[in-house]
C-alpha atoms as a PDB file:
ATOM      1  CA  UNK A   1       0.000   0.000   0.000  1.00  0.00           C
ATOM      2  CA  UNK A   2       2.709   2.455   0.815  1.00  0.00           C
ATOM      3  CA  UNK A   3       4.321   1.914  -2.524  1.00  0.00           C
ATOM      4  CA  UNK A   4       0.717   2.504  -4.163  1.00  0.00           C
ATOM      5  CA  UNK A   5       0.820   5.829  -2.304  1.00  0.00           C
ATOM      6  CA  UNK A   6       4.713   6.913  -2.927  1.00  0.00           C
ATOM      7  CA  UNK A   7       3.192   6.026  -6.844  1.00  0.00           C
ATOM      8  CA  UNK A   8       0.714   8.028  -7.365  1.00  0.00           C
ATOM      9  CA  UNK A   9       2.219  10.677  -5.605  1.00  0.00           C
ATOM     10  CA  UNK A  10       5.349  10.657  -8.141  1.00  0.00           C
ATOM     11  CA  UNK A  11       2.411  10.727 -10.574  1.00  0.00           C
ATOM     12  CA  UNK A  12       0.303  13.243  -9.818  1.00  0.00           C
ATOM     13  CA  UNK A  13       3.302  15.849  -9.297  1.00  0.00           C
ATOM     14  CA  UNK A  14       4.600  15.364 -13.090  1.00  0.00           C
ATOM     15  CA  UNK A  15       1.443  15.954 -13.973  1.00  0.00           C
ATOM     16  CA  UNK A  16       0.938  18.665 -12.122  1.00  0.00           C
ATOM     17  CA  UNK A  17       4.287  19.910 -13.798  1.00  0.00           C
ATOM     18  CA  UNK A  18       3.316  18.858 -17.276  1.00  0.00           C
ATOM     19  CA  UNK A  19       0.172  20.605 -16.867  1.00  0.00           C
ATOM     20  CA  UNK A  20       2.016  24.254 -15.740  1.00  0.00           C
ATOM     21  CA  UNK A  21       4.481  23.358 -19.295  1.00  0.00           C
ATOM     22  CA  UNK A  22       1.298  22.828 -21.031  1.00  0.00           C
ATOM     23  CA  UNK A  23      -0.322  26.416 -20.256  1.00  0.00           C
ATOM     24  CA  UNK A  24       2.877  28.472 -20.777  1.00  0.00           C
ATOM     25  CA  UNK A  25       1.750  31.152 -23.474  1.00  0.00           C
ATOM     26  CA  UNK A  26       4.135  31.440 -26.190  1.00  0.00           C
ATOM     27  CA  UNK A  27       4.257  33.557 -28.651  1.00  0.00           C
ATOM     28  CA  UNK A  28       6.063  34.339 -32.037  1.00  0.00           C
ATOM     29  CA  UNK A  29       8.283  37.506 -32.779  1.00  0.00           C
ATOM     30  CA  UNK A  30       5.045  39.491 -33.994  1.00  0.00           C
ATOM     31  CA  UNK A  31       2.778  39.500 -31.665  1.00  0.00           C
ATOM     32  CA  UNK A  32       5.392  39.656 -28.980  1.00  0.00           C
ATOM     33  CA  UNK A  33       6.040  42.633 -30.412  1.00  0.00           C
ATOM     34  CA  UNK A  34       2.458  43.966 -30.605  1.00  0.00           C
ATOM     35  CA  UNK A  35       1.798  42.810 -26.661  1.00  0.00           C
ATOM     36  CA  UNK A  36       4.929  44.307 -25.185  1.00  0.00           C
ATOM     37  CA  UNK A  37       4.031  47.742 -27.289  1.00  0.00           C
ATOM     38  CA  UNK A  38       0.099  47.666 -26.576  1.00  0.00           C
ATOM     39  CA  UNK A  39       0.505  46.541 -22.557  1.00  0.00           C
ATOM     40  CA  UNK A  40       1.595  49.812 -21.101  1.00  0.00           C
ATOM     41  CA  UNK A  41       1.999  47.685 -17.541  1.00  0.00           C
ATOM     42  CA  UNK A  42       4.273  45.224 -19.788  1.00  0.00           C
ATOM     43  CA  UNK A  43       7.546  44.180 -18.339  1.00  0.00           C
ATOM     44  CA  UNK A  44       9.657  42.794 -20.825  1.00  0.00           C
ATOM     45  CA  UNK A  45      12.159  40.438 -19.211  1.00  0.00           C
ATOM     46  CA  UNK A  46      15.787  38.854 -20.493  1.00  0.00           C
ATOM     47  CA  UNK A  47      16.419  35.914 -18.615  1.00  0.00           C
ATOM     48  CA  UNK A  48      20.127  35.663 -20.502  1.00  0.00           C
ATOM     49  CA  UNK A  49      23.277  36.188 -18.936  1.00  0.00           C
ATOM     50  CA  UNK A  50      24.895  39.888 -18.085  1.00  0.00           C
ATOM     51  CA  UNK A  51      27.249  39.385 -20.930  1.00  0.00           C
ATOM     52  CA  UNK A  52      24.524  38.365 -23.531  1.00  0.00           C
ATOM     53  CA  UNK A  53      22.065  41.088 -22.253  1.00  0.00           C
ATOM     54  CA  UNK A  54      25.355  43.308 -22.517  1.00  0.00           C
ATOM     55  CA  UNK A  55      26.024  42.732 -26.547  1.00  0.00           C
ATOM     56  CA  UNK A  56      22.065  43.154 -27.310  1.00  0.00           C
ATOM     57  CA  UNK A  57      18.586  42.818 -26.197  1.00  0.00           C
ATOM     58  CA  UNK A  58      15.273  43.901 -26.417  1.00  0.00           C
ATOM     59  CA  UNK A  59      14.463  47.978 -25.362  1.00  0.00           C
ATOM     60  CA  UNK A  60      13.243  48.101 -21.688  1.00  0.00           C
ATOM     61  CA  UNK A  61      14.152  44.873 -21.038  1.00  0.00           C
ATOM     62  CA  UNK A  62      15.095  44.115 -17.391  1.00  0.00           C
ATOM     63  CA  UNK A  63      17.815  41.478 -17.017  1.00  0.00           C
ATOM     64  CA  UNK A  64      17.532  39.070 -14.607  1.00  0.00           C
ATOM     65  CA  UNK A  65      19.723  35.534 -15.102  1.00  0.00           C
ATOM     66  CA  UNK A  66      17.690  32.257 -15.230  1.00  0.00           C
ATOM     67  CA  UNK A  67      21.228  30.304 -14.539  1.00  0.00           C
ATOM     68  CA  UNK A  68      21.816  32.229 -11.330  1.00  0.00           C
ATOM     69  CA  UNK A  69      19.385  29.802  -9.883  1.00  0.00           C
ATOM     70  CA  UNK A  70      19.150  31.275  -6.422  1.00  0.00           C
ATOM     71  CA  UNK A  71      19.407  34.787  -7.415  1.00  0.00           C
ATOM     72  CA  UNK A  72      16.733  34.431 -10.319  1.00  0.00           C
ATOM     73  CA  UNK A  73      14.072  32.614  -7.390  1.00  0.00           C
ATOM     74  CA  UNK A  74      14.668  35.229  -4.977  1.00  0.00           C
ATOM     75  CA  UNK A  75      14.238  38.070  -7.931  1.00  0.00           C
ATOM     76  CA  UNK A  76      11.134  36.680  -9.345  1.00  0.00           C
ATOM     77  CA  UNK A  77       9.227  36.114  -5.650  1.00  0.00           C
ATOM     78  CA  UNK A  78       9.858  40.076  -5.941  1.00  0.00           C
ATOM     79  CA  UNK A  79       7.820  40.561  -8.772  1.00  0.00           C
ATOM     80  CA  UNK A  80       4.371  42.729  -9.005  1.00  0.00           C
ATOM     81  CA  UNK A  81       1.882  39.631  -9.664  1.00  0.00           C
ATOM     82  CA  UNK A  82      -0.571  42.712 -11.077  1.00  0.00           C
ATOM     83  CA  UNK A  83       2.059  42.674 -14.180  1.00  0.00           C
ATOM     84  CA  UNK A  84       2.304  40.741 -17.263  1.00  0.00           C
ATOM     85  CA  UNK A  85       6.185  39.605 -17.927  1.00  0.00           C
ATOM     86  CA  UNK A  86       7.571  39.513 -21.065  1.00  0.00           C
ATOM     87  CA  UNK A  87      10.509  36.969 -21.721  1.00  0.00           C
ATOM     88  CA  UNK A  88      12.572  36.027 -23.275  1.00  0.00           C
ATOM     89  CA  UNK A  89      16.534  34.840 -23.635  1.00  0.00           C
ATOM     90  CA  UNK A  90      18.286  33.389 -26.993  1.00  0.00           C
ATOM     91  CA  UNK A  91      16.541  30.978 -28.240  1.00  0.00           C
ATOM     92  CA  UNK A  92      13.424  30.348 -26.147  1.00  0.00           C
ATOM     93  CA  UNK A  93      14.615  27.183 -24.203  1.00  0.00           C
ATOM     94  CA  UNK A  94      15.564  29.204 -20.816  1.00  0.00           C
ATOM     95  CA  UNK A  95      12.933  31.614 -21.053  1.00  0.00           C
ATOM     96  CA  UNK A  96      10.415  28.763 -21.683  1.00  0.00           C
ATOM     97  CA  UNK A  97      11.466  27.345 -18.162  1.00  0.00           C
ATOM     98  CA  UNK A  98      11.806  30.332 -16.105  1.00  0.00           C
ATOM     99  CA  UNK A  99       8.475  31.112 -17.140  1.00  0.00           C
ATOM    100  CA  UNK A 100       6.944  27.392 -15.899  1.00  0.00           C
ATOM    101  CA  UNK A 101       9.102  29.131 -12.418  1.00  0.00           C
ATOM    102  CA  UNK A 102       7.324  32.311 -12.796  1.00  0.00           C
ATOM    103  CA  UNK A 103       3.971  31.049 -13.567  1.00  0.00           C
ATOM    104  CA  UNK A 104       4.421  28.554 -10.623  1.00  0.00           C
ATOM    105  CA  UNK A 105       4.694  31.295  -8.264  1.00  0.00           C
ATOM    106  CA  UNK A 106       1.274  33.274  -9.734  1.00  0.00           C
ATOM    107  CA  UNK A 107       2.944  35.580 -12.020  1.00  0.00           C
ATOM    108  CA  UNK A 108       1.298  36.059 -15.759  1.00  0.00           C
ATOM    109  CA  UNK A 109       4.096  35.122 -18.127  1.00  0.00           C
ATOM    110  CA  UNK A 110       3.876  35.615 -21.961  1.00  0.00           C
ATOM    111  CA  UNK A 111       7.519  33.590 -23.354  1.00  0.00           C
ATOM    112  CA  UNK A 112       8.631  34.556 -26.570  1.00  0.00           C
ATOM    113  CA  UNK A 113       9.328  31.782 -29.258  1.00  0.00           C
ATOM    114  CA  UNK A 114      12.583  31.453 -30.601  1.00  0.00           C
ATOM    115  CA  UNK A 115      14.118  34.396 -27.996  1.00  0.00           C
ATOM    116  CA  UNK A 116      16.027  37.027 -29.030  1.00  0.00           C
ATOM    117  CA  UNK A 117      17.312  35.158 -32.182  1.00  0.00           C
ATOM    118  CA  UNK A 118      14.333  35.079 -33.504  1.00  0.00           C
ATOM    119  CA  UNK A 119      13.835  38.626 -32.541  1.00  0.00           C
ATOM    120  CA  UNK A 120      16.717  39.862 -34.560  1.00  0.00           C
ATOM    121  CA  UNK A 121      16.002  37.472 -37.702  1.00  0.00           C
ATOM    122  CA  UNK A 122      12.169  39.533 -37.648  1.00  0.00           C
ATOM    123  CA  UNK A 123      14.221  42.805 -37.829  1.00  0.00           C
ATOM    124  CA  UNK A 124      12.585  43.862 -34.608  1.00  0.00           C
ATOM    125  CA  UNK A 125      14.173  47.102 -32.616  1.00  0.00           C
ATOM    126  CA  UNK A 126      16.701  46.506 -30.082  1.00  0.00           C
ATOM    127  CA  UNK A 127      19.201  47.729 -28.093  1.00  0.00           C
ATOM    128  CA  UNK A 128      23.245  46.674 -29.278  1.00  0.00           C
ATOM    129  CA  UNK A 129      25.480  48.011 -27.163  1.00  0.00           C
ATOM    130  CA  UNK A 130      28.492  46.565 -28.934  1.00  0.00           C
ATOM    131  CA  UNK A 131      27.864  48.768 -32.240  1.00  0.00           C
END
């Protein structure tokens, strides 16, 4: 019986986590794009490293590093859960999963497909502070 119970436990917590990957709104370069301009309470976030937010990213964006594990937590728990965030890091991947974090936590997350890659390919404005 205890098995049975340590079981469906295991089960109903991945599904509980395949269920918050499941609702995670993404969204393609456009209509980021519209949202982040039409929102005026938008917060558009960068979830890349200091160095990658450094050579480029989107304007307004706030930087806050999904691989400082700790430090990213603690920022996000800080967050006005009246806002919508907009993410977003290089390719999608990390921004994807900090906003499963984010939307864990009761924040409204909008993640943007393909990251900021996909946001330069589109010709979309940004900020390059290497040129």
């Amino acid at each position: 019986m205890k098995h049975f119970f340590l079981t469906l436990c295991a089960t109903l917590g991945l599904t509980a986590a395949c269920t918050a990957r499941e609702n995670i709104k993404s969204v393609n370069t456009d209509v980021f794009g519209k949202l982040i301009t039409e929102d005026t309470t938008a917060v558009v976030l960068d979830v890349r490293t200091a160095e990658e937010f450094a050579a480029g990213h989107i304007n307004s964006a706030l930087n806050i590093d999904y691989l400082q594990e700790e430090k990213f937590k603690n920022s996000i728990k800080a967050l006005d859960k009246e806002r919508t965030y907009y993410v977003y890091c290089r390719s999608g991947r990390r921004s994807y999963n900090a906003a499963v974090l984010m939307q864990g936590i009761g924040l409204r997350v909008v993640n943007l497909n393909g990251g900021f890659i996909a946001w330069e390919s589109a010709g979309m404005t940004s900020t390059d502070k290497n040129r």
